[in-house]
PDB file of N, CA and C in Angstrom:
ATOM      1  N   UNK A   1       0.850  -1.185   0.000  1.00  0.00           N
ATOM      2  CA  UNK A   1       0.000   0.000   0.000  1.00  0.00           C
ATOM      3  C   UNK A   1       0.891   1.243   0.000  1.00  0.00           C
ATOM      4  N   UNK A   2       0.804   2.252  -0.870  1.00  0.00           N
ATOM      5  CA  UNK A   2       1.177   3.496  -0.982  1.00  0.00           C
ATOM      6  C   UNK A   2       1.323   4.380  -0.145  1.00  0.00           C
ATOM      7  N   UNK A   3       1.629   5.567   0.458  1.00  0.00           N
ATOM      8  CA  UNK A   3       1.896   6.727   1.051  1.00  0.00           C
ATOM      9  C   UNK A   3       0.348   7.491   0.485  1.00  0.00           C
ATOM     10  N   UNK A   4       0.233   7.371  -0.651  1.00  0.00           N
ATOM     11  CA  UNK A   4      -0.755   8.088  -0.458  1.00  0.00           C
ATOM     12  C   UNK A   4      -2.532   7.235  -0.590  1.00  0.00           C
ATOM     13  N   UNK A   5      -2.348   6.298  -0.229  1.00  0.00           N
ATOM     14  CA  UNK A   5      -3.609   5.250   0.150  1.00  0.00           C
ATOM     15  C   UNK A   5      -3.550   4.857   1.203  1.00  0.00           C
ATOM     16  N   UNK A   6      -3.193   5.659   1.825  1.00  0.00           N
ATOM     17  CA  UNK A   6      -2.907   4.868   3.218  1.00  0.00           C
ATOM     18  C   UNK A   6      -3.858   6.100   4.578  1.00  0.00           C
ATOM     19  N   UNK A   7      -4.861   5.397   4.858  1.00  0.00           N
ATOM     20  CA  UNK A   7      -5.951   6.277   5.253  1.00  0.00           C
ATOM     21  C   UNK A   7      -5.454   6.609   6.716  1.00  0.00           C
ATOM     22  N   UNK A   8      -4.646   6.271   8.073  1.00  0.00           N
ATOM     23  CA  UNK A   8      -4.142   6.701   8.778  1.00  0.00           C
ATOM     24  C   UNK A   8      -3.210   8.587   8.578  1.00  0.00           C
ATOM     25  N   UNK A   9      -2.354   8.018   7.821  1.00  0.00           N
ATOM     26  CA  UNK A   9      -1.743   9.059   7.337  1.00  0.00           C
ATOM     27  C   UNK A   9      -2.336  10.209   6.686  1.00  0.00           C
ATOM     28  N   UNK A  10      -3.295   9.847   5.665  1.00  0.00           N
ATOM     29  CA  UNK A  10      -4.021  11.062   5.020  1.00  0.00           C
ATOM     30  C   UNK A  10      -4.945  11.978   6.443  1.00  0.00           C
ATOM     31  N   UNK A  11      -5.319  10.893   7.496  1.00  0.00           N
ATOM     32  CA  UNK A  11      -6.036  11.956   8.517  1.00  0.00           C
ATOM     33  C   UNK A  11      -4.976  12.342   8.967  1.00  0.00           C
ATOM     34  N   UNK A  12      -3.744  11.733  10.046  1.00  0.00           N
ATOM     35  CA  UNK A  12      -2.977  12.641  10.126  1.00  0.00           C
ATOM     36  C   UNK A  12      -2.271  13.861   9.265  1.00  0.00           C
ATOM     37  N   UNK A  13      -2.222  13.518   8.221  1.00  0.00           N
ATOM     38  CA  UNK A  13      -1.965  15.025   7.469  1.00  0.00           C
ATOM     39  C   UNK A  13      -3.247  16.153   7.696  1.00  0.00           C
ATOM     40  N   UNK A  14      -4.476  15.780   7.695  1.00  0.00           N
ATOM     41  CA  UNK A  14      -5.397  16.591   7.600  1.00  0.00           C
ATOM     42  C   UNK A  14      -5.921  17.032   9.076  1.00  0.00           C
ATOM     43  N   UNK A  15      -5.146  16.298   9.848  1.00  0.00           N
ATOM     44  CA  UNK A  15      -5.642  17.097  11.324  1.00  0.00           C
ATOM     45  C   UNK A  15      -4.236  17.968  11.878  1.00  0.00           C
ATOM     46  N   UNK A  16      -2.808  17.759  11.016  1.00  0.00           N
ATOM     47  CA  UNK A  16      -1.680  18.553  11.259  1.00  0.00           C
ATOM     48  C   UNK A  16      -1.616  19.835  10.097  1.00  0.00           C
ATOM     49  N   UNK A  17      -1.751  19.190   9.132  1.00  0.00           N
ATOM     50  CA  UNK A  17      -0.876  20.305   7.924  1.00  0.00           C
ATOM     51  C   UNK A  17      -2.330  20.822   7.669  1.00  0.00           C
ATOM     52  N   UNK A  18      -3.559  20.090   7.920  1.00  0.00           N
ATOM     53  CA  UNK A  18      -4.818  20.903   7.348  1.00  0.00           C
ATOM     54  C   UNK A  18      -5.236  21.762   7.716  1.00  0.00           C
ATOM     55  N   UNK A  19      -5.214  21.910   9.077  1.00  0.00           N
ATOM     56  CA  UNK A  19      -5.740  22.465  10.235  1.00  0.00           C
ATOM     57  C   UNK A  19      -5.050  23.736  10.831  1.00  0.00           C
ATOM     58  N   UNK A  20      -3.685  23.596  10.426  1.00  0.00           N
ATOM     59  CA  UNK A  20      -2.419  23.884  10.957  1.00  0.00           C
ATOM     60  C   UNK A  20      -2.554  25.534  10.271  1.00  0.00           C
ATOM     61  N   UNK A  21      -2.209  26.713  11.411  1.00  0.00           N
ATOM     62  CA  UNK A  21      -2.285  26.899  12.645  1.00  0.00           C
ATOM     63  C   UNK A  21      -3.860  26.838  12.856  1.00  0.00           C
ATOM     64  N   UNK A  22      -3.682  26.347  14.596  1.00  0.00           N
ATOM     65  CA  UNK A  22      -5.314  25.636  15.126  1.00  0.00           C
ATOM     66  C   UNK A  22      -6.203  26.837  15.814  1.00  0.00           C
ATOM     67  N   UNK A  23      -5.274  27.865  16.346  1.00  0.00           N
ATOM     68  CA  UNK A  23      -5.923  29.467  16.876  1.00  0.00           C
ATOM     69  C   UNK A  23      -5.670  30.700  16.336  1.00  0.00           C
ATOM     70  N   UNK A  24      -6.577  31.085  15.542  1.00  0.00           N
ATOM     71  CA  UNK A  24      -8.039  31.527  16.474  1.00  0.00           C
ATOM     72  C   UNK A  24      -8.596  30.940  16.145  1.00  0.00           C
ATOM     73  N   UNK A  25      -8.654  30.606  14.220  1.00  0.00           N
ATOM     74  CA  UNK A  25      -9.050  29.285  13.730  1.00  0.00           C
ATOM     75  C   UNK A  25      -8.578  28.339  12.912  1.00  0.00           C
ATOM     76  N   UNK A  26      -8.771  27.586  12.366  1.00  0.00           N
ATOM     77  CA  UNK A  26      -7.793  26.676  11.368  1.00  0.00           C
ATOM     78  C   UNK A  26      -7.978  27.663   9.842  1.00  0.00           C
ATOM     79  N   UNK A  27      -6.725  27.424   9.513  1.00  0.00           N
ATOM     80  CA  UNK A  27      -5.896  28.163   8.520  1.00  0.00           C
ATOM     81  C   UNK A  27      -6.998  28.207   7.446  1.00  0.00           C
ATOM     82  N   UNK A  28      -6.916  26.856   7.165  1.00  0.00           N
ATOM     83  CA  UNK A  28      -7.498  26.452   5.741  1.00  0.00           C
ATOM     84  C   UNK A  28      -9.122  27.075   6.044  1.00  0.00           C
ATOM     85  N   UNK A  29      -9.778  27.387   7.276  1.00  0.00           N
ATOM     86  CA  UNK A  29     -11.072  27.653   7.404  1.00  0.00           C
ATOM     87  C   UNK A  29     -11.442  28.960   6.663  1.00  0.00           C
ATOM     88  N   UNK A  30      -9.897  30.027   7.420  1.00  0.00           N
ATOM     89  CA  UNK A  30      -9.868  31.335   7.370  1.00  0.00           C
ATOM     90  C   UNK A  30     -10.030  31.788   5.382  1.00  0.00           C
ATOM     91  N   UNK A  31      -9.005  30.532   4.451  1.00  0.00           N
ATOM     92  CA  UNK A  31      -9.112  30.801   3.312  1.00  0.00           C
ATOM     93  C   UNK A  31     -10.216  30.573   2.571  1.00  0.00           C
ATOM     94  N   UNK A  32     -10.928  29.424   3.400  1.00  0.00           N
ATOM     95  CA  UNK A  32     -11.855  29.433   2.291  1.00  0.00           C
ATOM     96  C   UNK A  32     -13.374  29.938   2.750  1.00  0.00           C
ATOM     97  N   UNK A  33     -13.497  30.907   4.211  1.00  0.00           N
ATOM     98  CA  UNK A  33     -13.945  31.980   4.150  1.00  0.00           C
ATOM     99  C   UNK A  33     -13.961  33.038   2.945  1.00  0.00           C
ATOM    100  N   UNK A  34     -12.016  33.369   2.927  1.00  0.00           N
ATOM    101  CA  UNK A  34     -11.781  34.314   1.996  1.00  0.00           C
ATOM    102  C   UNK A  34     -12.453  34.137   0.846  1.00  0.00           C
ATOM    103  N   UNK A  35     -12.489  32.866  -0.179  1.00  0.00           N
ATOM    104  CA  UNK A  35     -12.768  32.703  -1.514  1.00  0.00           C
ATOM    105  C   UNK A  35     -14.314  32.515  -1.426  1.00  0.00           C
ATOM    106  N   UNK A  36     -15.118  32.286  -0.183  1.00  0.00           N
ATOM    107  CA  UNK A  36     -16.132  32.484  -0.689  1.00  0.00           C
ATOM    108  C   UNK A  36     -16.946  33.924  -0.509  1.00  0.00           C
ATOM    109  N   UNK A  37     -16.032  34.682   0.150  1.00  0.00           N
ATOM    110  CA  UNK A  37     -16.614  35.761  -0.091  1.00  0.00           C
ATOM    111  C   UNK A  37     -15.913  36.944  -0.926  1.00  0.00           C
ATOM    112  N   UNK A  38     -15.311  36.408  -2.057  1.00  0.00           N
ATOM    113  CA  UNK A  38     -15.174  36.814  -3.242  1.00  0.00           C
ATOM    114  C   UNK A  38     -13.699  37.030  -3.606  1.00  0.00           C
ATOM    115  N   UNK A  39     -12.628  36.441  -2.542  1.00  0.00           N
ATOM    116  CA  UNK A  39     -11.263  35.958  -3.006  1.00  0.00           C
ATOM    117  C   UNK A  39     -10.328  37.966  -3.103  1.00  0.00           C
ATOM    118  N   UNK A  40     -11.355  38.775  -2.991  1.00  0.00           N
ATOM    119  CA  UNK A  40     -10.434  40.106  -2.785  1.00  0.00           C
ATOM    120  C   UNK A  40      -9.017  40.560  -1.896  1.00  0.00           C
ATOM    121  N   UNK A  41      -8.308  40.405  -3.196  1.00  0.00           N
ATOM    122  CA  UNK A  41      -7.051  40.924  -2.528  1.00  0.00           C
ATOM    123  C   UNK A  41      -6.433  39.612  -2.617  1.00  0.00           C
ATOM    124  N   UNK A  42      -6.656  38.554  -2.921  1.00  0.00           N
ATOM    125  CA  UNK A  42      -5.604  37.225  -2.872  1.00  0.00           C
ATOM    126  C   UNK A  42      -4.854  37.692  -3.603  1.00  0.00           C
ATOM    127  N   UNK A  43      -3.713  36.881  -2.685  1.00  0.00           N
ATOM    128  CA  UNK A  43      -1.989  37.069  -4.126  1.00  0.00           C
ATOM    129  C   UNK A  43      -1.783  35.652  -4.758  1.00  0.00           C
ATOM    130  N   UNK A  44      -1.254  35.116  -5.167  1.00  0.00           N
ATOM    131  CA  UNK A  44      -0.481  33.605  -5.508  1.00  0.00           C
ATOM    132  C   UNK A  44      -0.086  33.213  -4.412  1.00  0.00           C
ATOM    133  N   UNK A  45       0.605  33.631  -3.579  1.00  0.00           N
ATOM    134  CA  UNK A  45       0.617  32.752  -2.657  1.00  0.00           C
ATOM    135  C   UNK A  45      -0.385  32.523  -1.339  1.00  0.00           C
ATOM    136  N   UNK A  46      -1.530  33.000  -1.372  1.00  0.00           N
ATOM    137  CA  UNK A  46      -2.329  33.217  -0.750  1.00  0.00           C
ATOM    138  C   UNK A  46      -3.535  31.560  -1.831  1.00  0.00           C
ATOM    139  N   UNK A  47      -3.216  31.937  -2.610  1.00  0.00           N
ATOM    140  CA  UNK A  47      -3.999  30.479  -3.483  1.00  0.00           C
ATOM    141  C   UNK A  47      -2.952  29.785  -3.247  1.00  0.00           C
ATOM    142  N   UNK A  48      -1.366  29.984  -3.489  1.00  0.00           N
ATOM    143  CA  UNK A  48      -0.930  28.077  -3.121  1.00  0.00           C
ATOM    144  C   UNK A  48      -0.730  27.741  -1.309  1.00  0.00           C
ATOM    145  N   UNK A  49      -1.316  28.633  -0.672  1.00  0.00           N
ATOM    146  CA  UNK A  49      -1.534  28.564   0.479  1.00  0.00           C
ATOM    147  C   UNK A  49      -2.889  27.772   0.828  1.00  0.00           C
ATOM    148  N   UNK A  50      -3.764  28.106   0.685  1.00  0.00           N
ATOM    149  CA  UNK A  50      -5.079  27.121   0.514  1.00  0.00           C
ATOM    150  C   UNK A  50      -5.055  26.017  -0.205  1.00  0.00           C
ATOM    151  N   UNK A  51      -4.432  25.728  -1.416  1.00  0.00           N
ATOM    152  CA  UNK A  51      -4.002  24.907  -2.085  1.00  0.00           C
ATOM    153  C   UNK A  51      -3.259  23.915  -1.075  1.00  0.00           C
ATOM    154  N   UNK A  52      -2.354  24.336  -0.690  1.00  0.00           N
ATOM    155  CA  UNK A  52      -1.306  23.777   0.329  1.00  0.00           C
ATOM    156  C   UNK A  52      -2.252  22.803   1.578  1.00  0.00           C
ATOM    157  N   UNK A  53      -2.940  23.771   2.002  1.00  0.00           N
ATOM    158  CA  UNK A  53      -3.491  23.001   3.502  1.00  0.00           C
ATOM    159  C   UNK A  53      -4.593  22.520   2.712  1.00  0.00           C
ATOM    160  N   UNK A  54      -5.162  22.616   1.734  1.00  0.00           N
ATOM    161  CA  UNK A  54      -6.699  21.700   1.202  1.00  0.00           C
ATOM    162  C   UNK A  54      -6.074  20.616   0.471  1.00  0.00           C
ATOM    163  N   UNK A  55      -5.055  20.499   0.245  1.00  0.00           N
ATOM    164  CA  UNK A  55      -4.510  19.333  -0.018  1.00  0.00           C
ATOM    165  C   UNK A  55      -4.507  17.659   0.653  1.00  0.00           C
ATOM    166  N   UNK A  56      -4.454  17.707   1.828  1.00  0.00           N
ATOM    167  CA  UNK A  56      -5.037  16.440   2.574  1.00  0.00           C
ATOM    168  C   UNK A  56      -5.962  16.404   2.625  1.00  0.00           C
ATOM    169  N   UNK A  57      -7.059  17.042   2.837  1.00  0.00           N
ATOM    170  CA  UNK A  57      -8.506  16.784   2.665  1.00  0.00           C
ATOM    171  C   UNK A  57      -8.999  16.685   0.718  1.00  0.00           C
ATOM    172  N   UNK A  58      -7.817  17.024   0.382  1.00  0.00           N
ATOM    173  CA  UNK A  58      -8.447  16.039  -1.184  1.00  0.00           C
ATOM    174  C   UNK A  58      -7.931  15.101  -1.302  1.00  0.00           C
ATOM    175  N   UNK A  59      -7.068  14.636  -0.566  1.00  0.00           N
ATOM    176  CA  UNK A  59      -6.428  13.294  -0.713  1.00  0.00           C
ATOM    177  C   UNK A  59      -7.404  11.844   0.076  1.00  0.00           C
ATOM    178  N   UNK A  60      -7.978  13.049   1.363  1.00  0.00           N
ATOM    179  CA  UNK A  60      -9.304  12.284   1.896  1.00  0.00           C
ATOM    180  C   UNK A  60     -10.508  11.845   1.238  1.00  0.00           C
ATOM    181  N   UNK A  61     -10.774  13.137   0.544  1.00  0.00           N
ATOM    182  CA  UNK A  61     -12.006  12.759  -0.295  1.00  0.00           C
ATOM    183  C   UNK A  61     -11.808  11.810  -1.578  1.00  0.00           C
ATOM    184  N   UNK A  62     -10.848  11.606  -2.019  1.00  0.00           N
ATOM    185  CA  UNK A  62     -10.356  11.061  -2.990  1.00  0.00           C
ATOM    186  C   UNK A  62     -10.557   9.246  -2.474  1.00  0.00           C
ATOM    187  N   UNK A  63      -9.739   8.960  -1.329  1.00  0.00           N
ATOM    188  CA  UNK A  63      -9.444   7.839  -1.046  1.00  0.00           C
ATOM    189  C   UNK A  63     -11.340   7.150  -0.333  1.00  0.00           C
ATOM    190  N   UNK A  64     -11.885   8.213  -0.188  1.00  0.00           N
ATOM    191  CA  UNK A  64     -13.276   7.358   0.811  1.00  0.00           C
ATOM    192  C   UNK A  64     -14.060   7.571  -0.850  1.00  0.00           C
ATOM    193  N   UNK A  65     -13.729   8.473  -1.835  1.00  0.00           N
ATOM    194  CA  UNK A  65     -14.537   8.309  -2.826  1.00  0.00           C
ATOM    195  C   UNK A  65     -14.391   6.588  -3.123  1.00  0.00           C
ATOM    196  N   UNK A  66     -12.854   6.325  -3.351  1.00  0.00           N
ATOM    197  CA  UNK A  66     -12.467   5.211  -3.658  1.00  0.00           C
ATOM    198  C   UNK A  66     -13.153   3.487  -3.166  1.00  0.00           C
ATOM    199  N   UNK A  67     -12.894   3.832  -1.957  1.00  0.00           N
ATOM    200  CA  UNK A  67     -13.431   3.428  -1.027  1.00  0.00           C
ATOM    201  C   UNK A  67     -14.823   3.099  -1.327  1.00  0.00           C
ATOM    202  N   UNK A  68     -15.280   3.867  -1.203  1.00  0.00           N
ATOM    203  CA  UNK A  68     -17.026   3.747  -1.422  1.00  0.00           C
ATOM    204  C   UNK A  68     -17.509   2.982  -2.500  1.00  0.00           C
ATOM    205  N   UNK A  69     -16.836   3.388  -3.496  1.00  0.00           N
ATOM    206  CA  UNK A  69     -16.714   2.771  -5.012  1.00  0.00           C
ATOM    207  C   UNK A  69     -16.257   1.177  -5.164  1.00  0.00           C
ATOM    208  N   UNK A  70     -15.414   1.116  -4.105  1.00  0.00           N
ATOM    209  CA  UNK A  70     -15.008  -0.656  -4.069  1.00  0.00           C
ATOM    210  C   UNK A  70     -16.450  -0.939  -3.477  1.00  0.00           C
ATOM    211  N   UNK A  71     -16.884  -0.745  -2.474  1.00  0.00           N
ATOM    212  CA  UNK A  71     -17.725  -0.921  -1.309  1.00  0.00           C
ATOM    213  C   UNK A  71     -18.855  -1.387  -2.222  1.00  0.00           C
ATOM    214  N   UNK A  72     -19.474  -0.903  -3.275  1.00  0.00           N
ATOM    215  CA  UNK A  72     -20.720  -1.042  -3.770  1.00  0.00           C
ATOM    216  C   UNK A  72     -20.602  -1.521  -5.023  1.00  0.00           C
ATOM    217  N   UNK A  73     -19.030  -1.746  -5.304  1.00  0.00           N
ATOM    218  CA  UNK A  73     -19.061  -2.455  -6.978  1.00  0.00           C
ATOM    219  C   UNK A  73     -17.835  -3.348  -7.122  1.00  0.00           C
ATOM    220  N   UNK A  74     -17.428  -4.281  -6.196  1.00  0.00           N
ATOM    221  CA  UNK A  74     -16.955  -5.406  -5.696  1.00  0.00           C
ATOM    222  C   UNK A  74     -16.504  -5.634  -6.767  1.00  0.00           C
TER     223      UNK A  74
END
């Protein structure tokens, strides 16, 4: 099994690097506040910053998509 199928690890990435910093609130929360209320004033690195921490949680959704997909079509 892979590094990146490996469902331990993908939560630990997504409760360290996702989350990460945890006060006042989680990072990734604060950005995608930003983009949904209309992304004003982002720079590039402000997108590979969200990019950055939403990255384990697509690696999550990816693997339970997977998952699910074995689950119901054997």
């Amino acid at each position: 099994m892979s590094i990146i199928n490996n469902l331990k690890i993908i939560i630990l990435l997504c409760l360290t690097l996702g989350l990460a910093p945890f006060f006042p609130e989680p990072h990734i929360w604060g950005k995608i506040k930003w983009v949904l209320g209309g992304g004003t004033g982002m720079t590039l690195l402000d997108w590979f910053d969200l990019f950055f921490h939403g990255f384990p949680f697509i690696l999550l959704f990816r693997l339970l998509i997977l998952r699910l997909k074995h689950l119901f079509n054997p």
